[in-house]
PDB file of N, CA and C in Angstrom:
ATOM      1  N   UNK A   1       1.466 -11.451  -1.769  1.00  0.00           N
ATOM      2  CA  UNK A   1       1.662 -11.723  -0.369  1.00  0.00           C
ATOM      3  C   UNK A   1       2.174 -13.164  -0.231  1.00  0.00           C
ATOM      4  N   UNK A   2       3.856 -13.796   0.891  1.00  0.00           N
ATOM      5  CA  UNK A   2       3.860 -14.359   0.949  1.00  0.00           C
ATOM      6  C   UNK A   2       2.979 -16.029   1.181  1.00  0.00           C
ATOM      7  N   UNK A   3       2.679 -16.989   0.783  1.00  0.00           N
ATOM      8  CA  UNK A   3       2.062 -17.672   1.999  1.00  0.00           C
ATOM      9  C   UNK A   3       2.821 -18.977   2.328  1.00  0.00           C
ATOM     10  N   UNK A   4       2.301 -18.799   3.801  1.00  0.00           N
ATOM     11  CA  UNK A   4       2.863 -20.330   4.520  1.00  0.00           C
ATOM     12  C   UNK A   4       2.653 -21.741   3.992  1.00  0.00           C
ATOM     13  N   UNK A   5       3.499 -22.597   4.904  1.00  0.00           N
ATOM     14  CA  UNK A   5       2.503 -23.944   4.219  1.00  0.00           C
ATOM     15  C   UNK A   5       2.264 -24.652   5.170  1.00  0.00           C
ATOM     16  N   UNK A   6       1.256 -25.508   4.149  1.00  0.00           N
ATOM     17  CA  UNK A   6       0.254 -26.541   5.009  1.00  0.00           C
ATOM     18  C   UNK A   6       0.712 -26.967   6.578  1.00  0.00           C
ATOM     19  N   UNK A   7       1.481 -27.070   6.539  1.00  0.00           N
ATOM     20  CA  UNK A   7       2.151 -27.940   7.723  1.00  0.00           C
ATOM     21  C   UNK A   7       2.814 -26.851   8.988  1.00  0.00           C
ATOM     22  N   UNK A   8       2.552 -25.392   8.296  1.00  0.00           N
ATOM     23  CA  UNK A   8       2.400 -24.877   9.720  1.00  0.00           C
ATOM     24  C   UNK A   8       1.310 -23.863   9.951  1.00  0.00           C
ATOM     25  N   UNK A   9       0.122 -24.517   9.520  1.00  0.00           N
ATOM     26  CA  UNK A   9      -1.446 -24.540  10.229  1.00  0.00           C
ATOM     27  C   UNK A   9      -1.268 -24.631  11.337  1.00  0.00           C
ATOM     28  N   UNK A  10      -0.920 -26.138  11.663  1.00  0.00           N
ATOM     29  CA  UNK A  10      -1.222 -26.371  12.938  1.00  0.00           C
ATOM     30  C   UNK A  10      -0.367 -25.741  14.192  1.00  0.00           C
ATOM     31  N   UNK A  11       0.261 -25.106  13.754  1.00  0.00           N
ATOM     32  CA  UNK A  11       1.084 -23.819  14.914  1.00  0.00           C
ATOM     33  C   UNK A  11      -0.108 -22.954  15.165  1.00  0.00           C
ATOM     34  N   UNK A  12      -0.913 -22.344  14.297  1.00  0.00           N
ATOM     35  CA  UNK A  12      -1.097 -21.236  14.915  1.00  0.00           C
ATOM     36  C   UNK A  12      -2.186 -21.310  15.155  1.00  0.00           C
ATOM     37  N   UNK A  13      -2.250 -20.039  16.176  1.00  0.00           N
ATOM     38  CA  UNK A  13      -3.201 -20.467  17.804  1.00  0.00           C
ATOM     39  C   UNK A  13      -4.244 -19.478  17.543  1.00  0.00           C
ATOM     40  N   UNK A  14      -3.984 -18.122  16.773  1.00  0.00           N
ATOM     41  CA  UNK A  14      -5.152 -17.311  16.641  1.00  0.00           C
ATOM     42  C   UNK A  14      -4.513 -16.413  15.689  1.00  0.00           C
ATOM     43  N   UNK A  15      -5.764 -15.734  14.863  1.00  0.00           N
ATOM     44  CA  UNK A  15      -5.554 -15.032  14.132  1.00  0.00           C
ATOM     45  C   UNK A  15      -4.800 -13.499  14.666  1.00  0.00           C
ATOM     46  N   UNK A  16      -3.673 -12.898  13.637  1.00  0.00           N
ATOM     47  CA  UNK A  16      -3.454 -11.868  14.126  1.00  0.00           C
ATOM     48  C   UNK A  16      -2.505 -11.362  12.690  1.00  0.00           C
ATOM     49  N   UNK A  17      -2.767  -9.890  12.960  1.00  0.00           N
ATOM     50  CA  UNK A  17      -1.751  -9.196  11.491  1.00  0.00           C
ATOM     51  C   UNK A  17      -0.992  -8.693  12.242  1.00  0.00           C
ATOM     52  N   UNK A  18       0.207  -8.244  11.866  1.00  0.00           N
ATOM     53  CA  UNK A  18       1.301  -6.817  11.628  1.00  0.00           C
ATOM     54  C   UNK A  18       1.273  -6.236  10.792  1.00  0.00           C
ATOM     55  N   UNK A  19       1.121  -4.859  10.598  1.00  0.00           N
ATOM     56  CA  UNK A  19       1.834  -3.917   9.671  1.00  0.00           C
ATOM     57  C   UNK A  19       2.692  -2.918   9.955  1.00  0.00           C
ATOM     58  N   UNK A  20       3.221  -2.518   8.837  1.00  0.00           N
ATOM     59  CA  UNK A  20       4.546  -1.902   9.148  1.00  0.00           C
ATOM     60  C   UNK A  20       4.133  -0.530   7.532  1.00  0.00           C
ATOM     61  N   UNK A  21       4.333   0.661   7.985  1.00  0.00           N
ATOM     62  CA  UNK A  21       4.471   2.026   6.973  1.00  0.00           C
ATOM     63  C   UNK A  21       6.267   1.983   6.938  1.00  0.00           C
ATOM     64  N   UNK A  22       6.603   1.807   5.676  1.00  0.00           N
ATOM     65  CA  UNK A  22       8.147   2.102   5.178  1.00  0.00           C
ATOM     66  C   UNK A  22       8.185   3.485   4.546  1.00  0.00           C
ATOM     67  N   UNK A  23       7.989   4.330   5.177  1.00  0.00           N
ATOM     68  CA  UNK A  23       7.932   5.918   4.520  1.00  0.00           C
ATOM     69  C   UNK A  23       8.998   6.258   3.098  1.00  0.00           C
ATOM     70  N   UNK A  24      10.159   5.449   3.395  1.00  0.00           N
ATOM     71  CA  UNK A  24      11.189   5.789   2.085  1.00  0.00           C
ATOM     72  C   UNK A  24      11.265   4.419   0.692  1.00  0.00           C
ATOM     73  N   UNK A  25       9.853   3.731   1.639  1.00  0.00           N
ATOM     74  CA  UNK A  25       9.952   2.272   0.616  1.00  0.00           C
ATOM     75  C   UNK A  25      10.913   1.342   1.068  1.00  0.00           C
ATOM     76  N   UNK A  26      10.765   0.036   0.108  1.00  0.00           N
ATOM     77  CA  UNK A  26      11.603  -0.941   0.476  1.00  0.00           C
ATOM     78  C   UNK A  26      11.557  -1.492  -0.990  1.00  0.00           C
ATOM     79  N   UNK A  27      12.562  -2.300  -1.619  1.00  0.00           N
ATOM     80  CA  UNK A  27      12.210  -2.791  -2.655  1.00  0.00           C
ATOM     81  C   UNK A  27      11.271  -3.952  -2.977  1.00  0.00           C
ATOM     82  N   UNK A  28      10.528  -4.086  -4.166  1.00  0.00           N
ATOM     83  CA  UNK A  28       9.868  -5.330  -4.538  1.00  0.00           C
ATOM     84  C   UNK A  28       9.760  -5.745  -5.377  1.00  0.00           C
ATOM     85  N   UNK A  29      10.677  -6.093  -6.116  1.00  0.00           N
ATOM     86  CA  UNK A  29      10.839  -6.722  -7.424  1.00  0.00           C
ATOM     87  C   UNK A  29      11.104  -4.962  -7.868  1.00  0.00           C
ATOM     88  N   UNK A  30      10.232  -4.832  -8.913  1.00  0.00           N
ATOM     89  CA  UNK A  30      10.057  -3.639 -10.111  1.00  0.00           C
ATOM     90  C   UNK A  30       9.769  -2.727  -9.566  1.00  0.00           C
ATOM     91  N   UNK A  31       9.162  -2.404  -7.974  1.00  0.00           N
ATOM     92  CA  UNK A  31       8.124  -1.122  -7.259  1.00  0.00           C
ATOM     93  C   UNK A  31       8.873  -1.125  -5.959  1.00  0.00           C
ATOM     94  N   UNK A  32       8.559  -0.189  -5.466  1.00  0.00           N
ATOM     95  CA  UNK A  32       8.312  -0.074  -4.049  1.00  0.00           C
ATOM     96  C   UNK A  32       7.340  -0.307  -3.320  1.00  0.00           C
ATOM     97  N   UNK A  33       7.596  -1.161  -2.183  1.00  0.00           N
ATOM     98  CA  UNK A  33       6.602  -0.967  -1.098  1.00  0.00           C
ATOM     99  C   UNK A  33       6.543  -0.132  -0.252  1.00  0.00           C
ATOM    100  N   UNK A  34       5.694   0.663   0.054  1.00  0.00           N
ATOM    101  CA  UNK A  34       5.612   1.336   1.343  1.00  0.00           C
ATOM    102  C   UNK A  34       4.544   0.685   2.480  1.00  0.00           C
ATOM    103  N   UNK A  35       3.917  -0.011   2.376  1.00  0.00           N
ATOM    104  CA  UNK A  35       3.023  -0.822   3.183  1.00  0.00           C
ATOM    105  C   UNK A  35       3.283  -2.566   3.232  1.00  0.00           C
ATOM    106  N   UNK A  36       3.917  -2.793   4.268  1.00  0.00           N
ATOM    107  CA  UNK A  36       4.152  -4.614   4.647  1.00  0.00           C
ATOM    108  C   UNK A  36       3.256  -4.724   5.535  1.00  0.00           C
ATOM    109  N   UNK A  37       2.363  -6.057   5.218  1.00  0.00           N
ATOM    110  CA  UNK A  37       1.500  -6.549   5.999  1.00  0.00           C
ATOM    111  C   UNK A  37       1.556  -8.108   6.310  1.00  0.00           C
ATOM    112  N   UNK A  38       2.327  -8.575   7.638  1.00  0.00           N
ATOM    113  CA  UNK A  38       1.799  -9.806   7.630  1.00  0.00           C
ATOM    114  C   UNK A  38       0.790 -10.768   8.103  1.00  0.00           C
ATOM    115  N   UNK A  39       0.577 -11.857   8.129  1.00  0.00           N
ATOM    116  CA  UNK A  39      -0.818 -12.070   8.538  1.00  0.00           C
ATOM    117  C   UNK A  39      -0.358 -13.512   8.559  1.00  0.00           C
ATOM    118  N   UNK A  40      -1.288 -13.719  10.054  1.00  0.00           N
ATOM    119  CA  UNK A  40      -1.273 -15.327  10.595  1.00  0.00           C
ATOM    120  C   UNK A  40      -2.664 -15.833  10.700  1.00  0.00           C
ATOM    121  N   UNK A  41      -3.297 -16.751  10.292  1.00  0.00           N
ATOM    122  CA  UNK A  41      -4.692 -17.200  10.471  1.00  0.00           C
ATOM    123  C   UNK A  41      -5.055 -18.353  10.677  1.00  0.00           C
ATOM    124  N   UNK A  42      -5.896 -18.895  11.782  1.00  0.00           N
ATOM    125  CA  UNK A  42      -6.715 -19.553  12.270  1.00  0.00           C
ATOM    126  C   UNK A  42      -7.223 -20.579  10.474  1.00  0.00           C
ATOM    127  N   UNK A  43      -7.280 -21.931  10.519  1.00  0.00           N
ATOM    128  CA  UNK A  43      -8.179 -22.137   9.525  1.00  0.00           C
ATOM    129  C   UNK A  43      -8.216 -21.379   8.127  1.00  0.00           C
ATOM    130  N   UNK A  44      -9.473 -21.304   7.837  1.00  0.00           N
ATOM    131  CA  UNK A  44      -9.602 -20.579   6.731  1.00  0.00           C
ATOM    132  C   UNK A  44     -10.114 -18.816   6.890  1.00  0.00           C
ATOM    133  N   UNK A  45      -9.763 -18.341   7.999  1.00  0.00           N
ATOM    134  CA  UNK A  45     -10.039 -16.782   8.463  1.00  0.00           C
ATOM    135  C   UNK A  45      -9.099 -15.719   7.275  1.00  0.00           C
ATOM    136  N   UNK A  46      -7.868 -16.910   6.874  1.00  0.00           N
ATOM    137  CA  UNK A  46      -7.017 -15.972   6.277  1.00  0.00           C
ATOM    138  C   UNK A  46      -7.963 -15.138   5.105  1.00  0.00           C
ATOM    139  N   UNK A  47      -8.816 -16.048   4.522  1.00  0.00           N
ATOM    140  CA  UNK A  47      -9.243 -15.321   3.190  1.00  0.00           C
ATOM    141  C   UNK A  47     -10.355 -14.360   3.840  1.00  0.00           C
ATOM    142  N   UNK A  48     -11.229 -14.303   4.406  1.00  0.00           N
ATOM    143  CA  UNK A  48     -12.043 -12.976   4.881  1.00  0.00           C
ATOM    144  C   UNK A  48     -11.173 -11.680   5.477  1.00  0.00           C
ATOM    145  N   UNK A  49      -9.585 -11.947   5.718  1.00  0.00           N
ATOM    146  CA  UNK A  49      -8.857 -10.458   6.580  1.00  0.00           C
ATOM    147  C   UNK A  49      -8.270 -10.423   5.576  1.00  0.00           C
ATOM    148  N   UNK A  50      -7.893 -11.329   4.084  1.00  0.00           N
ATOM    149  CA  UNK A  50      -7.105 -10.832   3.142  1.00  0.00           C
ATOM    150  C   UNK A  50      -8.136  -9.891   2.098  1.00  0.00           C
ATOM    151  N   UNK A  51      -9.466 -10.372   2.187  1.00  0.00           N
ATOM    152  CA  UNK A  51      -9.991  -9.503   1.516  1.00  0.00           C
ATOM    153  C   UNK A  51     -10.834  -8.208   2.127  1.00  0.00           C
ATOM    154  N   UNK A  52     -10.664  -8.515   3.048  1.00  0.00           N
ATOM    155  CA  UNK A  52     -10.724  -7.215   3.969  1.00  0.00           C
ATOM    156  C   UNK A  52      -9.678  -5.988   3.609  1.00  0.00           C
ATOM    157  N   UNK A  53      -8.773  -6.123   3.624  1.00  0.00           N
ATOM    158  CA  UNK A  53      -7.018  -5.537   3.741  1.00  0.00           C
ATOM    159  C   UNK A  53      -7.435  -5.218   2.232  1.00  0.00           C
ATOM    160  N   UNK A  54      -7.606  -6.380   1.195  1.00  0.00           N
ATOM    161  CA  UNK A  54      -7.512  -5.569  -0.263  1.00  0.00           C
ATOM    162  C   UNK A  54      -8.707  -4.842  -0.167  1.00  0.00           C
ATOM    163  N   UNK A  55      -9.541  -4.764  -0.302  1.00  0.00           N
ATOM    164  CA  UNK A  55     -10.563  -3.270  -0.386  1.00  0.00           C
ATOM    165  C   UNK A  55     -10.044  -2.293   0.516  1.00  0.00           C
ATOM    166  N   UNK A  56      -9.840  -2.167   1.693  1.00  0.00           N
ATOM    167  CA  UNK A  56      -9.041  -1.473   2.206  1.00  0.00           C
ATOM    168  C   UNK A  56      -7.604  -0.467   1.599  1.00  0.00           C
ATOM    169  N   UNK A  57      -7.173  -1.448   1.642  1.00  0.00           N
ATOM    170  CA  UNK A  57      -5.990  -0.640   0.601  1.00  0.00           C
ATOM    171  C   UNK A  57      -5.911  -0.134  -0.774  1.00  0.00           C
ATOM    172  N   UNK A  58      -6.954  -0.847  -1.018  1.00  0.00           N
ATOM    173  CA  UNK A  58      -7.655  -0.369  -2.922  1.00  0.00           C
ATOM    174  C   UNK A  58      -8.139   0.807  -2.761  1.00  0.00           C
ATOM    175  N   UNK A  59      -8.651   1.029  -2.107  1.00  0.00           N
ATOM    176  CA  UNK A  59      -9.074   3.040  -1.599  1.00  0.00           C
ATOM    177  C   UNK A  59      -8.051   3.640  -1.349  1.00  0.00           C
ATOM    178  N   UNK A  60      -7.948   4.720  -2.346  1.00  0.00           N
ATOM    179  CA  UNK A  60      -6.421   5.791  -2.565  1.00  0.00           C
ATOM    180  C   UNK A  60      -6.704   6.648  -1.368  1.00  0.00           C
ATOM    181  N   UNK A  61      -7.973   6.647  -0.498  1.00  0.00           N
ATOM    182  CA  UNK A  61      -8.013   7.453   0.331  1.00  0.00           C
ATOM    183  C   UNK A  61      -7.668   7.191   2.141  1.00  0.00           C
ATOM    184  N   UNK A  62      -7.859   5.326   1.760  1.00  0.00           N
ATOM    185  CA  UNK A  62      -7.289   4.777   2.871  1.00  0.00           C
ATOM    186  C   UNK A  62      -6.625   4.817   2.710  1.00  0.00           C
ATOM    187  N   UNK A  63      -5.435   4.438   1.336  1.00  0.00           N
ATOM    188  CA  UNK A  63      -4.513   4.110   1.653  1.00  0.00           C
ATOM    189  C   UNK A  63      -3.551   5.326   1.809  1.00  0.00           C
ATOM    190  N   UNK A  64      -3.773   6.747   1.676  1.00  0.00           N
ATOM    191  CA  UNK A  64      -3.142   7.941   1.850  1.00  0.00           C
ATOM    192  C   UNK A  64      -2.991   8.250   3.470  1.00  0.00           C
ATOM    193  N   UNK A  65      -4.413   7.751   3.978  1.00  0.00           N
ATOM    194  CA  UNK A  65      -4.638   7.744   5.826  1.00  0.00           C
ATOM    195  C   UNK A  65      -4.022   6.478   6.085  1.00  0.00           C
ATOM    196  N   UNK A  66      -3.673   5.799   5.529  1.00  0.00           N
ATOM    197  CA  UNK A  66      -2.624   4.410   6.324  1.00  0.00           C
ATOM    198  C   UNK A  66      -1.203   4.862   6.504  1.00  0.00           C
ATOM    199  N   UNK A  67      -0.777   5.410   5.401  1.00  0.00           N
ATOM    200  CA  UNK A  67       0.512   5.666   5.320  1.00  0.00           C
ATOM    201  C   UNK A  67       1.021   7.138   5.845  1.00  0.00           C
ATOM    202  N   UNK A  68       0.021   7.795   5.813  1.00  0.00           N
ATOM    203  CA  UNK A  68       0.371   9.035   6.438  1.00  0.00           C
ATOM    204  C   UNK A  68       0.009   9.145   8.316  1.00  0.00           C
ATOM    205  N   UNK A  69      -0.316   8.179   8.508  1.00  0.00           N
ATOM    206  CA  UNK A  69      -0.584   7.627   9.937  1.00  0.00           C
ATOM    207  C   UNK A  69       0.435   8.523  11.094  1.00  0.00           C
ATOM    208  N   UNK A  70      -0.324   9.076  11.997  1.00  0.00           N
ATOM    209  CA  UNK A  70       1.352   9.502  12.791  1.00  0.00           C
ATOM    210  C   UNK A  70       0.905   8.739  14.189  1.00  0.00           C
ATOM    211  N   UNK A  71       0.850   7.889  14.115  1.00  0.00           N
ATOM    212  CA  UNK A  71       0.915   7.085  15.679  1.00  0.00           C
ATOM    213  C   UNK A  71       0.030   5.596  15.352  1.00  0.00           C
ATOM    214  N   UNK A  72       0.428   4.688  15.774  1.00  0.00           N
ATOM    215  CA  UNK A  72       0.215   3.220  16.252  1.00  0.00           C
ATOM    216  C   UNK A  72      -1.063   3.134  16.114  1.00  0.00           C
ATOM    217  N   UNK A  73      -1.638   4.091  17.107  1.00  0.00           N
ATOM    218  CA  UNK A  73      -3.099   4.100  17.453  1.00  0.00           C
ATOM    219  C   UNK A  73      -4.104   4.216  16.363  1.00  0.00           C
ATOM    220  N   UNK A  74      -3.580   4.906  15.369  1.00  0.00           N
ATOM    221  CA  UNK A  74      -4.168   6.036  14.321  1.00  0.00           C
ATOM    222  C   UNK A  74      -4.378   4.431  13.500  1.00  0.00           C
ATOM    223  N   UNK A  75      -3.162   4.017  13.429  1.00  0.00           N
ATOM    224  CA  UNK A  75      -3.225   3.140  11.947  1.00  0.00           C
ATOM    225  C   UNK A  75      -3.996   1.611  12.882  1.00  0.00           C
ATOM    226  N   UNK A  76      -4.189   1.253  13.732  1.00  0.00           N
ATOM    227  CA  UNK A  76      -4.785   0.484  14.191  1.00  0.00           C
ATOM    228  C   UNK A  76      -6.398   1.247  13.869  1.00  0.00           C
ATOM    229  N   UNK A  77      -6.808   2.108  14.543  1.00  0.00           N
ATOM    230  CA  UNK A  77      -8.219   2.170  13.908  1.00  0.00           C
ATOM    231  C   UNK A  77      -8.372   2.222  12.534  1.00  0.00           C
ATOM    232  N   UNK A  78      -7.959   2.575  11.699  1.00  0.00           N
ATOM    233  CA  UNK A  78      -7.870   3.113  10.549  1.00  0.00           C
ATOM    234  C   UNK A  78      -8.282   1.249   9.982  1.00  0.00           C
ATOM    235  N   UNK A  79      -7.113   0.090  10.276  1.00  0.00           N
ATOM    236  CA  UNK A  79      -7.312  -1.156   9.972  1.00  0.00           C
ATOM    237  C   UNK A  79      -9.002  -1.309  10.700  1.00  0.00           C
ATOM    238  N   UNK A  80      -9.409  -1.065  11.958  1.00  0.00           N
ATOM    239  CA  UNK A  80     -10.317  -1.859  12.112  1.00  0.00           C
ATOM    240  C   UNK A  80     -11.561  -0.995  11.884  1.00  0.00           C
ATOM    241  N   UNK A  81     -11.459  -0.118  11.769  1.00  0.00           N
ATOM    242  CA  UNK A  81     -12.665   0.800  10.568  1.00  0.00           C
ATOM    243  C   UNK A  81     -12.739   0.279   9.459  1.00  0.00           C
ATOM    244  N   UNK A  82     -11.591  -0.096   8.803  1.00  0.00           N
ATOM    245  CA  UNK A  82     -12.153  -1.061   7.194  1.00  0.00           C
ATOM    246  C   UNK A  82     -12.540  -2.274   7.507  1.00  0.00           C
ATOM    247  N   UNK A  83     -12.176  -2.917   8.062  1.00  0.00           N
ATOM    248  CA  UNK A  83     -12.174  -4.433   8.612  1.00  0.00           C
ATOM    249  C   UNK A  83     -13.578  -4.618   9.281  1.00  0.00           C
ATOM    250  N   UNK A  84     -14.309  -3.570   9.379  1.00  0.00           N
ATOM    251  CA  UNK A  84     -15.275  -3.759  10.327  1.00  0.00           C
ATOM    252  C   UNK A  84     -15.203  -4.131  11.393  1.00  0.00           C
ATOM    253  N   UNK A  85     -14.287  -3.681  12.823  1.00  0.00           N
ATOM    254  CA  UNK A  85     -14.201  -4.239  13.439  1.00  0.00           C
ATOM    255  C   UNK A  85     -14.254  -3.121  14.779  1.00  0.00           C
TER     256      UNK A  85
END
């Protein structure tokens, strides 16, 4: 996962992700992605939603219900059911 730098902390105002399902993939180096996730964080919040997201996605069973998602709604709970939220 990309990350930002130091110096644009101080932009951001609150934590928040995007994700995006690429059903036909996208390239990444050697693999495909089918799941882009980006993520903006408050402080140090980034590391509790990044390791949130990896257990999350480390389950072949989430990650079969992430990507097979058929609506917005679906894959938003789906994130805040793992996330605890």
């Amino acid at each position: 996962m990309p990350h930002g730098t130091n110096d644009s902390k101080p932009l951001i105002r609150s934590t928040g992700m995007s994700v995006m399902v690429v059903p036909e993939g996208v390239d990444f180096g050697d693999e495909k992605a089918y799941l882009v996730i980006g993520l903006a964080a408050v402080g140090e919040e980034h590391l509790e939603v990044l390791s949130s997201v990896a257990v999350l996605v480390s389950d072949d069973d989430d990650m079969k219900r992430i990507l097979e998602a058929s609506s917005e709604e679906e894959l938003i709970s789906i994130f805040e059911e793992g996330m605890g939220e």
